[in-house]
N, C-alpha and C. Protein backbone atom coordinates (compact mmCIF):
# COMPACT_ATOMS: atom_id res chain seq x y z
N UNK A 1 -10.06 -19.61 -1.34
CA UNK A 1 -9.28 -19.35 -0.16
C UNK A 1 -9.06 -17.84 -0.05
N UNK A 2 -9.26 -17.51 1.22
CA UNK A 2 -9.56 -15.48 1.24
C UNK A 2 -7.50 -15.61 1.15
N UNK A 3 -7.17 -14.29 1.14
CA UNK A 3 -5.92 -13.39 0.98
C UNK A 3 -5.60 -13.82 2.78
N UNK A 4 -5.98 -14.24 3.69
CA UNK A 4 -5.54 -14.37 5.08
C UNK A 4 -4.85 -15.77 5.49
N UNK A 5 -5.37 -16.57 4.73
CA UNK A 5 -4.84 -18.00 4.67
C UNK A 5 -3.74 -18.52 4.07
N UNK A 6 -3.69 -17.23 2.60
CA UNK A 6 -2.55 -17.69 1.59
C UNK A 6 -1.19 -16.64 1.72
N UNK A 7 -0.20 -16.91 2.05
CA UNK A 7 0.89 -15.89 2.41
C UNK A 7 1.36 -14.95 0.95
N UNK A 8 0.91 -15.94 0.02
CA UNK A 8 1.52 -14.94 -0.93
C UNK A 8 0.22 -14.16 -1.26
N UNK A 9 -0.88 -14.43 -1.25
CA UNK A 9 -2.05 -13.48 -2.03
C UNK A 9 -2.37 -12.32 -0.87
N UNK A 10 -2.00 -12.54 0.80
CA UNK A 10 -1.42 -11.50 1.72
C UNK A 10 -0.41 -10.41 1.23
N UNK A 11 0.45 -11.22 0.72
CA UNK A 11 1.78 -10.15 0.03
C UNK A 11 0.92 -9.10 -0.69
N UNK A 12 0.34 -10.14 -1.83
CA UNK A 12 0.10 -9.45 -2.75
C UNK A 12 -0.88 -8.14 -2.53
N UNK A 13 -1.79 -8.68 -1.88
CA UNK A 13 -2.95 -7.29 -0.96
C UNK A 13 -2.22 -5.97 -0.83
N UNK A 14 -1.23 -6.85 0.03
CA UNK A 14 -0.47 -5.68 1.19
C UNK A 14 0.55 -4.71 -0.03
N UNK A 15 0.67 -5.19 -1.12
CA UNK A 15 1.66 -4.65 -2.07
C UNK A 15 0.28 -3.50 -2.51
N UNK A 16 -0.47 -4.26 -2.78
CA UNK A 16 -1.60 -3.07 -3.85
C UNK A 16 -2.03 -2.07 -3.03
N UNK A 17 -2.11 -2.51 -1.61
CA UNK A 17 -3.00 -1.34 -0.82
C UNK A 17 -2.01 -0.57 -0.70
N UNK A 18 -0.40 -0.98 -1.16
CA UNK A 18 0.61 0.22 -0.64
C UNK A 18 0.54 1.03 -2.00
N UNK A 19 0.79 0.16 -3.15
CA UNK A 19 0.84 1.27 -4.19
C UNK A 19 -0.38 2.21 -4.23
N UNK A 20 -1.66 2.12 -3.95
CA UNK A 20 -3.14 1.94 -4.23
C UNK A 20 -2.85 3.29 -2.98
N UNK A 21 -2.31 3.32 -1.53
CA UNK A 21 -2.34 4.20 -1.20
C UNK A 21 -1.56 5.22 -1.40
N UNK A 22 -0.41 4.98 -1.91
CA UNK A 22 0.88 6.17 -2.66
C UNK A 22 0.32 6.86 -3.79
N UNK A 23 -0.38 6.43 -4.64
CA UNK A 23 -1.13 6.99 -5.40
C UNK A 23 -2.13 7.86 -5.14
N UNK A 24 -3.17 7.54 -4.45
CA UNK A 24 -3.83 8.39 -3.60
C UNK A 24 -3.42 9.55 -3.51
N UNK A 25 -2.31 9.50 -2.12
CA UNK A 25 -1.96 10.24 -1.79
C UNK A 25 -1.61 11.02 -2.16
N UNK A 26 -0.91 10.82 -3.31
CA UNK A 26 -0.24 11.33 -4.42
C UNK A 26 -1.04 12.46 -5.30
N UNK A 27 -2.57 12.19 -5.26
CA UNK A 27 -3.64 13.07 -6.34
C UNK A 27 -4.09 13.42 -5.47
N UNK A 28 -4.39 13.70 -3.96
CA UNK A 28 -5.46 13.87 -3.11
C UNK A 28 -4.34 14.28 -2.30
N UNK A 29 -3.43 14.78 -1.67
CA UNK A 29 -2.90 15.10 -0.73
C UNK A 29 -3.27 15.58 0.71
N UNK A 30 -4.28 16.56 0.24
CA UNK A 30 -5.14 17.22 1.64
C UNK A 30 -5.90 16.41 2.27
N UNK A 31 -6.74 15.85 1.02
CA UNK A 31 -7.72 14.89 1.69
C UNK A 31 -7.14 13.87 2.84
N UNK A 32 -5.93 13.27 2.62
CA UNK A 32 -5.62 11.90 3.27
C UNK A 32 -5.02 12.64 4.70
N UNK A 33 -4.53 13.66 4.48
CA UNK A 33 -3.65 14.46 5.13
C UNK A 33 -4.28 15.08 6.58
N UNK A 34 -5.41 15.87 5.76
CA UNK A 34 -6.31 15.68 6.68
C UNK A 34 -7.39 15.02 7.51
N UNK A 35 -7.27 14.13 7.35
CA UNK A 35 -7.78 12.65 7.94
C UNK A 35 -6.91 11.55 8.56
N UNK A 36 -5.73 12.00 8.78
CA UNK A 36 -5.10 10.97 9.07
C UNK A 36 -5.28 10.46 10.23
N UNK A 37 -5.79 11.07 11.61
CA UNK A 37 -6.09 10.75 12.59
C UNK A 37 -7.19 9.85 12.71
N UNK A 38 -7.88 9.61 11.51
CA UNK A 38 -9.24 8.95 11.04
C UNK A 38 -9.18 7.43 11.40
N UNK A 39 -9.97 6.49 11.86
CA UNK A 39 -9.67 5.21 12.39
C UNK A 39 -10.34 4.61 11.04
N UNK A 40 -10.50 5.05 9.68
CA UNK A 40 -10.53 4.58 8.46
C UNK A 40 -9.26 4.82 7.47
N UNK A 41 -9.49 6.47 7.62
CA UNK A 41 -8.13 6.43 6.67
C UNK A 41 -6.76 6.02 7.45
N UNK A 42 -6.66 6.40 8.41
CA UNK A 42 -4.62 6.22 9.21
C UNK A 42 -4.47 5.01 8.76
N UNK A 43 -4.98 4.06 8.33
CA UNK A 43 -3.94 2.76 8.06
C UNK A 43 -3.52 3.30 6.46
N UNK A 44 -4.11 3.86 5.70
CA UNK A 44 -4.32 4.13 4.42
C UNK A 44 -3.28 4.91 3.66
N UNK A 45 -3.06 6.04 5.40
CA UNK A 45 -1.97 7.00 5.23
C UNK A 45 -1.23 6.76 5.22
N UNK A 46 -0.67 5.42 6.75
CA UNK A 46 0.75 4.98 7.13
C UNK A 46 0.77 4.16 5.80
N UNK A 47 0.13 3.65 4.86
CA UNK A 47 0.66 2.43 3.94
C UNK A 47 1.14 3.82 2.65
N UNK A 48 0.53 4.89 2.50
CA UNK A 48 0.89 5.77 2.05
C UNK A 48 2.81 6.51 2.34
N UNK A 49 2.36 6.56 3.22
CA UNK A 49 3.80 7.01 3.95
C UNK A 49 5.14 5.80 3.55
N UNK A 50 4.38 4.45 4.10
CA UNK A 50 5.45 3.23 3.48
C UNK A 50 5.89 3.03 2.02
N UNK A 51 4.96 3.61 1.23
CA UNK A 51 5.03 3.51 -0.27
C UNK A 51 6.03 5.23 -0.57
N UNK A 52 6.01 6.02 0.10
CA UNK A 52 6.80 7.39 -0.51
C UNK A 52 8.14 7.14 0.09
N UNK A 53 7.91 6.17 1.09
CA UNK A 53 9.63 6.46 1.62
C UNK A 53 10.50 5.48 1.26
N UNK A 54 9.97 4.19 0.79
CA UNK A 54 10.46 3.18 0.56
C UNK A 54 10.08 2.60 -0.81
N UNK A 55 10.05 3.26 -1.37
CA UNK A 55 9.44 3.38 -2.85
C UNK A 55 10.45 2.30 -3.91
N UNK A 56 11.65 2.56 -3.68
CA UNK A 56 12.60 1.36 -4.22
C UNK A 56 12.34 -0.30 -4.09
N UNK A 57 12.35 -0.14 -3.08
CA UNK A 57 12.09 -1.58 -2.22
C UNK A 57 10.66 -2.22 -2.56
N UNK A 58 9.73 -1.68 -2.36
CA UNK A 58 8.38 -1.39 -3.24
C UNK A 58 8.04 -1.57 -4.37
N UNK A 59 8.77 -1.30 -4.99
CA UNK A 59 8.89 -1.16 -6.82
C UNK A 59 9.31 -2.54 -7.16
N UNK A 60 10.12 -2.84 -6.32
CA UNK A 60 11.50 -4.08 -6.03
C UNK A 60 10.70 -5.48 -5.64
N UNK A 61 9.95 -5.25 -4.81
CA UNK A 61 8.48 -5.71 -4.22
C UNK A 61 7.48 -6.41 -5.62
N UNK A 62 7.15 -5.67 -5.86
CA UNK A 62 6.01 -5.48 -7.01
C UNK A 62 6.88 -6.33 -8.31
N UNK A 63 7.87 -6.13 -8.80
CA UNK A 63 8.34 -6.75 -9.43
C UNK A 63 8.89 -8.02 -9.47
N UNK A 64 9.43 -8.31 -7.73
CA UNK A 64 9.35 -10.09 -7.48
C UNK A 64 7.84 -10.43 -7.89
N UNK A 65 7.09 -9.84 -7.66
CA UNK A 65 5.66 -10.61 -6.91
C UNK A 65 4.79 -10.68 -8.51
N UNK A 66 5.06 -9.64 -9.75
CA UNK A 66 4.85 -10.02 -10.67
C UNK A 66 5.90 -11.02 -11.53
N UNK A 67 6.94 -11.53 -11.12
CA UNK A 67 7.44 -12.54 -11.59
C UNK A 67 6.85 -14.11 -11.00
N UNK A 68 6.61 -13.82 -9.74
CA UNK A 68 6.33 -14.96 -9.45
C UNK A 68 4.83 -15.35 -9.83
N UNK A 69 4.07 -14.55 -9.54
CA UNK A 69 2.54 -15.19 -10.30
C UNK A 69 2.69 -15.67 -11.37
């Protein structure tokens, strides 16, 4: 069953591509930075952006979602 059908393995995607892009961002700054207007990277950035500002909640996130698996 793909990650689109199952709500939690959705979560779970949507959790990694946020940490997966905070990280990034995090070692690569220019690169993402300058691309953000990019119709590849901008989702990459905004999930970037969601992971630096909300980083608690996130963390908070990640830690339900490894209890529950």
């Amino acid at each position: 069953m793909t990650a689109l059908f199952n709500f939690q393995s959705l979560l779970l995607v949507l959790l990694l591509t946020i940490c997966t892009s905070t990280y990034f961002h995090a070692t690569f700054p220019s690169l993402m930075d300058r691309n953000r207007d990019n119709y590849l990277v901008g989702p990459f950035w905004k999930c970037a952006r969601i992971g630096e500002r909300l980083s608690p909640y996130v963390s908070l996130a990640c830690v339900v979602m490894a209890v529950s698996v």
